[in-house]
PDB file of N, CA and C in Angstrom:
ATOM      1  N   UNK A   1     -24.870  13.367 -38.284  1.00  0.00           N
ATOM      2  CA  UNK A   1     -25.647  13.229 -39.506  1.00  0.00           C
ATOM      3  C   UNK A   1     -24.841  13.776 -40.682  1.00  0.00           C
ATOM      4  N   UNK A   2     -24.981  13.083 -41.559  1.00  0.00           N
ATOM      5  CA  UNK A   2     -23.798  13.148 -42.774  1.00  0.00           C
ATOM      6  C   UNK A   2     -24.722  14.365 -43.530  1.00  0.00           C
ATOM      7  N   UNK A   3     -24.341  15.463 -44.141  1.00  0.00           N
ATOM      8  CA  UNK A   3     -24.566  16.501 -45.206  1.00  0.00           C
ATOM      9  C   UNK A   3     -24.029  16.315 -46.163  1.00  0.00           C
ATOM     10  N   UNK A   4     -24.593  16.860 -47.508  1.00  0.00           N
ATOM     11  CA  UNK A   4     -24.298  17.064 -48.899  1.00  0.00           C
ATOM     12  C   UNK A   4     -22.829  17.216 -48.916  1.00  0.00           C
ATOM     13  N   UNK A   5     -22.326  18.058 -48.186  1.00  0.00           N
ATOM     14  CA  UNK A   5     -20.712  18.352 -48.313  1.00  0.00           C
ATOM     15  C   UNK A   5     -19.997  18.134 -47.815  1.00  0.00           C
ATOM     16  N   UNK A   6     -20.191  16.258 -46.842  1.00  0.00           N
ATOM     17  CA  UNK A   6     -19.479  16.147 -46.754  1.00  0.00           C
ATOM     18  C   UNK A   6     -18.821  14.831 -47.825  1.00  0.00           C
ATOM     19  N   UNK A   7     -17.322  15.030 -48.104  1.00  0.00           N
ATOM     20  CA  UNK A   7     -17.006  14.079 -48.677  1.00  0.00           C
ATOM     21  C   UNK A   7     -17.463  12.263 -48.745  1.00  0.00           C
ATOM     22  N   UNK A   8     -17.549  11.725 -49.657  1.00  0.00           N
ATOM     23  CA  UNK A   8     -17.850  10.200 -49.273  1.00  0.00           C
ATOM     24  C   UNK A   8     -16.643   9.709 -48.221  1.00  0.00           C
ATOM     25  N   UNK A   9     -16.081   9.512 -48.590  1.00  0.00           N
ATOM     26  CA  UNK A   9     -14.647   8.919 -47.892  1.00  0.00           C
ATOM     27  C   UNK A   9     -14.767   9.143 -46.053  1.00  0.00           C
ATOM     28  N   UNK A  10     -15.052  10.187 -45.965  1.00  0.00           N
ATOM     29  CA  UNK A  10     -15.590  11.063 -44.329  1.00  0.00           C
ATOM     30  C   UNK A  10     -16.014   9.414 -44.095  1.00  0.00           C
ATOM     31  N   UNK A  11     -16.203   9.492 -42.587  1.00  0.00           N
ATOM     32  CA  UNK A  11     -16.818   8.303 -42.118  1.00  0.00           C
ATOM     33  C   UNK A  11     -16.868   8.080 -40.809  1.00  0.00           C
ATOM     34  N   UNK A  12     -18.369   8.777 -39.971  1.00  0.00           N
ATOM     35  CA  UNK A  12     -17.851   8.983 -38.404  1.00  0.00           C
ATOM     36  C   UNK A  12     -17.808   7.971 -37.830  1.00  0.00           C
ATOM     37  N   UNK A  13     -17.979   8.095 -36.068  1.00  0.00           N
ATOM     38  CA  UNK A  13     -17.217   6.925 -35.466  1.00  0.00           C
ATOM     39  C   UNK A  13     -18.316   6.066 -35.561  1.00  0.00           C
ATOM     40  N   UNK A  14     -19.948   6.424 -35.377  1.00  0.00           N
ATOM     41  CA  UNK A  14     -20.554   5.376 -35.556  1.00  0.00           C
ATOM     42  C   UNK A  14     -20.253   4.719 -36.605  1.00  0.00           C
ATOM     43  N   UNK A  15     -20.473   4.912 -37.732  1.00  0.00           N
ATOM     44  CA  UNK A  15     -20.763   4.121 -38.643  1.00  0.00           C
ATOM     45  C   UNK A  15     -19.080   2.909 -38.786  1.00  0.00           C
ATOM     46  N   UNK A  16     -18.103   3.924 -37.916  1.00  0.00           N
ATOM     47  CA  UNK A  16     -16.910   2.781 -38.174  1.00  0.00           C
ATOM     48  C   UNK A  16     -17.052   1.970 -36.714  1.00  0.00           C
ATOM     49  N   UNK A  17     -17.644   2.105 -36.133  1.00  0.00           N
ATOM     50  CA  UNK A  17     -17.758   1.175 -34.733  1.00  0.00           C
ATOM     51  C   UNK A  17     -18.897   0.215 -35.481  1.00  0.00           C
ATOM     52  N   UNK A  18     -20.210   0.512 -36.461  1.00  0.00           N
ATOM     53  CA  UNK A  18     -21.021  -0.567 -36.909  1.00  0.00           C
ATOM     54  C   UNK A  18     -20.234  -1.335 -37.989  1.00  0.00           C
ATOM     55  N   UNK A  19     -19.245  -0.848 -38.717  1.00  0.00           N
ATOM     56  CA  UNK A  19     -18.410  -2.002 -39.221  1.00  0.00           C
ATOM     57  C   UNK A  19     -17.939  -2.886 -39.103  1.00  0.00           C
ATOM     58  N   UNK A  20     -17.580  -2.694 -37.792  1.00  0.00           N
ATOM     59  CA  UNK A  20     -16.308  -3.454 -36.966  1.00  0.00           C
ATOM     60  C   UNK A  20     -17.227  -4.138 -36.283  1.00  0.00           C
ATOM     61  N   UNK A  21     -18.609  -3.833 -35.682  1.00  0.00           N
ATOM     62  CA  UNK A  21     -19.279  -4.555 -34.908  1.00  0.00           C
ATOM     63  C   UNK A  21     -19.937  -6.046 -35.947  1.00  0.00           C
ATOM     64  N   UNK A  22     -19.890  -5.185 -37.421  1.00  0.00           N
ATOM     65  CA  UNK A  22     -20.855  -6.190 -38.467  1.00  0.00           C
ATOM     66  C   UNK A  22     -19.657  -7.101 -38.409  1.00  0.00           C
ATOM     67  N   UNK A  23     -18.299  -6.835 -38.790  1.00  0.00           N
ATOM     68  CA  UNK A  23     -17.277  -8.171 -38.716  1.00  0.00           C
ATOM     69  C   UNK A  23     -17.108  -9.497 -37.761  1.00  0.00           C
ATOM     70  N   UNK A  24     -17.424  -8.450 -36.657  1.00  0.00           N
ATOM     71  CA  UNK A  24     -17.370  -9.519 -35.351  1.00  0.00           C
ATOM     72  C   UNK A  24     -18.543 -10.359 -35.323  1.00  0.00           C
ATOM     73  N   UNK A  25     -19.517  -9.476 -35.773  1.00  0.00           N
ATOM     74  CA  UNK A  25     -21.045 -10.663 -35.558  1.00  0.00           C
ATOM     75  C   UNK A  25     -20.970 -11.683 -36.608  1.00  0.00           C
ATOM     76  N   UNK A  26     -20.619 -11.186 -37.657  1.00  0.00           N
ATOM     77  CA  UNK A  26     -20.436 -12.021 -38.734  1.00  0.00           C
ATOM     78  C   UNK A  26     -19.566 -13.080 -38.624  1.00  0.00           C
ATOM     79  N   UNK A  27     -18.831 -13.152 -38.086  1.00  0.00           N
ATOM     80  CA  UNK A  27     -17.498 -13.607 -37.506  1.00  0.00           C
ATOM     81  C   UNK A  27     -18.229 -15.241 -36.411  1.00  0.00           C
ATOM     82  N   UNK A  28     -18.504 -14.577 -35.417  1.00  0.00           N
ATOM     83  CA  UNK A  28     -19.528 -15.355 -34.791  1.00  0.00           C
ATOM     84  C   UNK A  28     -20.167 -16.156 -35.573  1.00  0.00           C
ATOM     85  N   UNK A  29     -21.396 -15.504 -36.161  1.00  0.00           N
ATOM     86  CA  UNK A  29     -22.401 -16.163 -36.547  1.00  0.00           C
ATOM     87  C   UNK A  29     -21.432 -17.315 -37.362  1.00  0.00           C
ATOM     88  N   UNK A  30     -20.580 -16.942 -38.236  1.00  0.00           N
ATOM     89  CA  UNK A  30     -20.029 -18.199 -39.673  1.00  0.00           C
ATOM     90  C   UNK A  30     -19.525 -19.230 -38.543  1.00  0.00           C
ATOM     91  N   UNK A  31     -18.606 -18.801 -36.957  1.00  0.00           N
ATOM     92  CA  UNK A  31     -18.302 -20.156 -36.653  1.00  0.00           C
ATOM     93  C   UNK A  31     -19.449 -21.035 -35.291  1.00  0.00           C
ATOM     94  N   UNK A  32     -20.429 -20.653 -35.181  1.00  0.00           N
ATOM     95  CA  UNK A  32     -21.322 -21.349 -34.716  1.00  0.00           C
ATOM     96  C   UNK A  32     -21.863 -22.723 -35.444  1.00  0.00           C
ATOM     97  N   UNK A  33     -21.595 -23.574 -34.512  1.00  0.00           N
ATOM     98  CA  UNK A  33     -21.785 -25.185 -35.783  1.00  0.00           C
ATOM     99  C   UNK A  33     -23.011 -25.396 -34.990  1.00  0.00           C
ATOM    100  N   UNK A  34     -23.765 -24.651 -34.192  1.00  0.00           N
ATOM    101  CA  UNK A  34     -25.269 -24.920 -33.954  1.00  0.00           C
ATOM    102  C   UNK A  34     -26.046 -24.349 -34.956  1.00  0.00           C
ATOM    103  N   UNK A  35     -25.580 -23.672 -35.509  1.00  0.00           N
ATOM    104  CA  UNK A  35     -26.889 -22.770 -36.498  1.00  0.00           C
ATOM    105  C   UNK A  35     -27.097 -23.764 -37.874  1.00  0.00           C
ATOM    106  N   UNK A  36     -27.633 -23.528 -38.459  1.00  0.00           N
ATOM    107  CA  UNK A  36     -27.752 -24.376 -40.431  1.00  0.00           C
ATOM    108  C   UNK A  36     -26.779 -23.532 -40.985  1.00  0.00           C
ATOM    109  N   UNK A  37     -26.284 -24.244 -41.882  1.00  0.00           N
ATOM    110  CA  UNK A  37     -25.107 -23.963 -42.764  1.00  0.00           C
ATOM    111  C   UNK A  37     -25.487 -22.395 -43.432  1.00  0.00           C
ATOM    112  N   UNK A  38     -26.831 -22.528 -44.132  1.00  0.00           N
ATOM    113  CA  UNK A  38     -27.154 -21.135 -44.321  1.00  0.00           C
ATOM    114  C   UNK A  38     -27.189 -20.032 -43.707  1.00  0.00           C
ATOM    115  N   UNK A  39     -27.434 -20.154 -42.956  1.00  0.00           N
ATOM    116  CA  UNK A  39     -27.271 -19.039 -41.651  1.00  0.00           C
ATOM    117  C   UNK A  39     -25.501 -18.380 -41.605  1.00  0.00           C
ATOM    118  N   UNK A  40     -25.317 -19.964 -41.393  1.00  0.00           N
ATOM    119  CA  UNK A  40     -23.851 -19.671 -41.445  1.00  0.00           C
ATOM    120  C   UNK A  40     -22.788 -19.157 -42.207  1.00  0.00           C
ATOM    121  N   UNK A  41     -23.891 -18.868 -43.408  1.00  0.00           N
ATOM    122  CA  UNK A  41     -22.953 -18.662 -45.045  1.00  0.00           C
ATOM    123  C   UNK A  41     -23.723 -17.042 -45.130  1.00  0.00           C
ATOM    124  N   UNK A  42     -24.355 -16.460 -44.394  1.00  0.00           N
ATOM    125  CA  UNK A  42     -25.034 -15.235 -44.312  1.00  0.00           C
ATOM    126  C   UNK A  42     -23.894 -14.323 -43.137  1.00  0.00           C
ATOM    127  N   UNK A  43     -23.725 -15.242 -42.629  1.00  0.00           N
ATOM    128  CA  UNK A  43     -22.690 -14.474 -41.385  1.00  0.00           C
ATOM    129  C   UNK A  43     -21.387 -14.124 -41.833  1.00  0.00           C
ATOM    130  N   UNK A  44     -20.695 -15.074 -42.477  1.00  0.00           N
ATOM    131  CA  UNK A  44     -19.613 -15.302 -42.997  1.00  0.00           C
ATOM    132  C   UNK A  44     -19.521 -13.642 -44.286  1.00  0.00           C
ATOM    133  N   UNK A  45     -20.649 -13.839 -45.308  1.00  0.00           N
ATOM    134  CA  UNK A  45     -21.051 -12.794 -46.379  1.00  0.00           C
ATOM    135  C   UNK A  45     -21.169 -11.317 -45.530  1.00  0.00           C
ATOM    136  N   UNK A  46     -21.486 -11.198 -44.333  1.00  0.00           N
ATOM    137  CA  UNK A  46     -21.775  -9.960 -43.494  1.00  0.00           C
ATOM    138  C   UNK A  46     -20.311  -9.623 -43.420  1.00  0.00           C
ATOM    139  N   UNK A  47     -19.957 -10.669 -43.004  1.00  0.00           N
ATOM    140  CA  UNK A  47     -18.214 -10.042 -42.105  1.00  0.00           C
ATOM    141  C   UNK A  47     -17.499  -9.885 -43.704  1.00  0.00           C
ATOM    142  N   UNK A  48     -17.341 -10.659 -44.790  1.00  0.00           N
ATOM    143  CA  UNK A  48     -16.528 -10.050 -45.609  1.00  0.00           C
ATOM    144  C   UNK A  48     -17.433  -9.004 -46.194  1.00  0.00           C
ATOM    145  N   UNK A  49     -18.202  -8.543 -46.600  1.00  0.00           N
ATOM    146  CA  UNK A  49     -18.978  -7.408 -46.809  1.00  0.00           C
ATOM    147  C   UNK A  49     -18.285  -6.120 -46.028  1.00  0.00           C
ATOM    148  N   UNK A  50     -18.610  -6.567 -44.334  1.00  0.00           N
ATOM    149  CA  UNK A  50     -17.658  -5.279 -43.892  1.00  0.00           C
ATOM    150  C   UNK A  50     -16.655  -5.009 -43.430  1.00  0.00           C
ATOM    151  N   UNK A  51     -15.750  -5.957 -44.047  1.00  0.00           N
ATOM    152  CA  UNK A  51     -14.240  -6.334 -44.022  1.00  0.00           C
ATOM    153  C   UNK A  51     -13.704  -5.463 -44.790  1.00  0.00           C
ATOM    154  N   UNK A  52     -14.528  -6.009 -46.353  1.00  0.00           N
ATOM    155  CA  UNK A  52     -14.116  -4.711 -47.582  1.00  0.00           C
ATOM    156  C   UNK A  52     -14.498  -3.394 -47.750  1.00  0.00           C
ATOM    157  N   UNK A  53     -15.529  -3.225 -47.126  1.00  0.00           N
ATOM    158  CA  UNK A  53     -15.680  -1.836 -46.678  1.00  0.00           C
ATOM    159  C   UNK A  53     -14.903  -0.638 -45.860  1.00  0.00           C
ATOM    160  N   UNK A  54     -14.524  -1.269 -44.479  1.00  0.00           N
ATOM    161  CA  UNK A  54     -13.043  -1.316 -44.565  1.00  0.00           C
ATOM    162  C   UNK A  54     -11.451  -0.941 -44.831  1.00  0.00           C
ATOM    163  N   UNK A  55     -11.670  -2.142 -45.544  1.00  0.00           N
ATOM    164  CA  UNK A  55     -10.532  -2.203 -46.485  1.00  0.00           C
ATOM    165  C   UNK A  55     -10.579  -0.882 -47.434  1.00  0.00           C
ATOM    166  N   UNK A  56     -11.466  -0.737 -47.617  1.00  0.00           N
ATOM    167  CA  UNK A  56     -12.074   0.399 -48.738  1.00  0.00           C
ATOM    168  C   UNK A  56     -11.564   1.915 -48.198  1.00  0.00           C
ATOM    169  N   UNK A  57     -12.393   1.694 -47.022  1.00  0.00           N
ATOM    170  CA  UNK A  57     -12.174   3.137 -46.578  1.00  0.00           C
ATOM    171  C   UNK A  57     -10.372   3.331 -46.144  1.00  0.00           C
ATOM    172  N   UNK A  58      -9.966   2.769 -46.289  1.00  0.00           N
ATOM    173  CA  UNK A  58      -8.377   2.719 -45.638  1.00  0.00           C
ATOM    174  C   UNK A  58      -7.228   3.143 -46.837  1.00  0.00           C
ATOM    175  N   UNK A  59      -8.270   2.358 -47.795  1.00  0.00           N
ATOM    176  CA  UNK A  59      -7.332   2.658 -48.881  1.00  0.00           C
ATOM    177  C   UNK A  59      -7.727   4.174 -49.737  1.00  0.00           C
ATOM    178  N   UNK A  60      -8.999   4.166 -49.343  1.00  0.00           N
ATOM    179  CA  UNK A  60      -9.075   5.836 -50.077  1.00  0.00           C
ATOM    180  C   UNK A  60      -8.603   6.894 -48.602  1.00  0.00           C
ATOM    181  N   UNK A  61      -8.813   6.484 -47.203  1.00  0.00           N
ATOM    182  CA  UNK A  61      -8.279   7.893 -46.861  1.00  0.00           C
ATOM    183  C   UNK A  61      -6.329   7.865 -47.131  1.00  0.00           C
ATOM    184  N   UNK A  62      -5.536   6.929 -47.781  1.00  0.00           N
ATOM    185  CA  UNK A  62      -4.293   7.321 -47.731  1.00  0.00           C
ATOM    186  C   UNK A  62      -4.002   7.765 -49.531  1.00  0.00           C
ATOM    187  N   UNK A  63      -4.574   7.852 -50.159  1.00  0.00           N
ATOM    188  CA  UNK A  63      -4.651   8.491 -51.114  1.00  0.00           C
ATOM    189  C   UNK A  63      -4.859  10.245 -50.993  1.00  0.00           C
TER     190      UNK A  63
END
């Protein structure tokens, strides 16, 4: 459980194992050609959502 002190940047393993899990589902979901396109454009928005998140955290812990 995250506290007041700890830094933003901090980021335990859950929450970086639900990142990585949101990419992959997202990932999935965009290339399923059974679902409706919308669906498919929600999956696609998940995985880059926590792609850049991410990306995010990678670039502030080498700062």
């Amino acid at each position: 459980m995250a506290t007041e002190e700890q830094e933003p940047q901090e980021l335990d393993d859950d929450e970086l194992f639900d990142l990585v899990g949101a990419v992959g589902a997202g990932i999935g979901v965009a290339k399923d050609e059974g679902l409706p396109q919308a669906a498919r454009q929600v999956g696609t928005d998940v995985a880059k959502d926590a792609a850049a998140k991410l990306a995010d955290l990678k670039r502030l812990r080498q700062t």
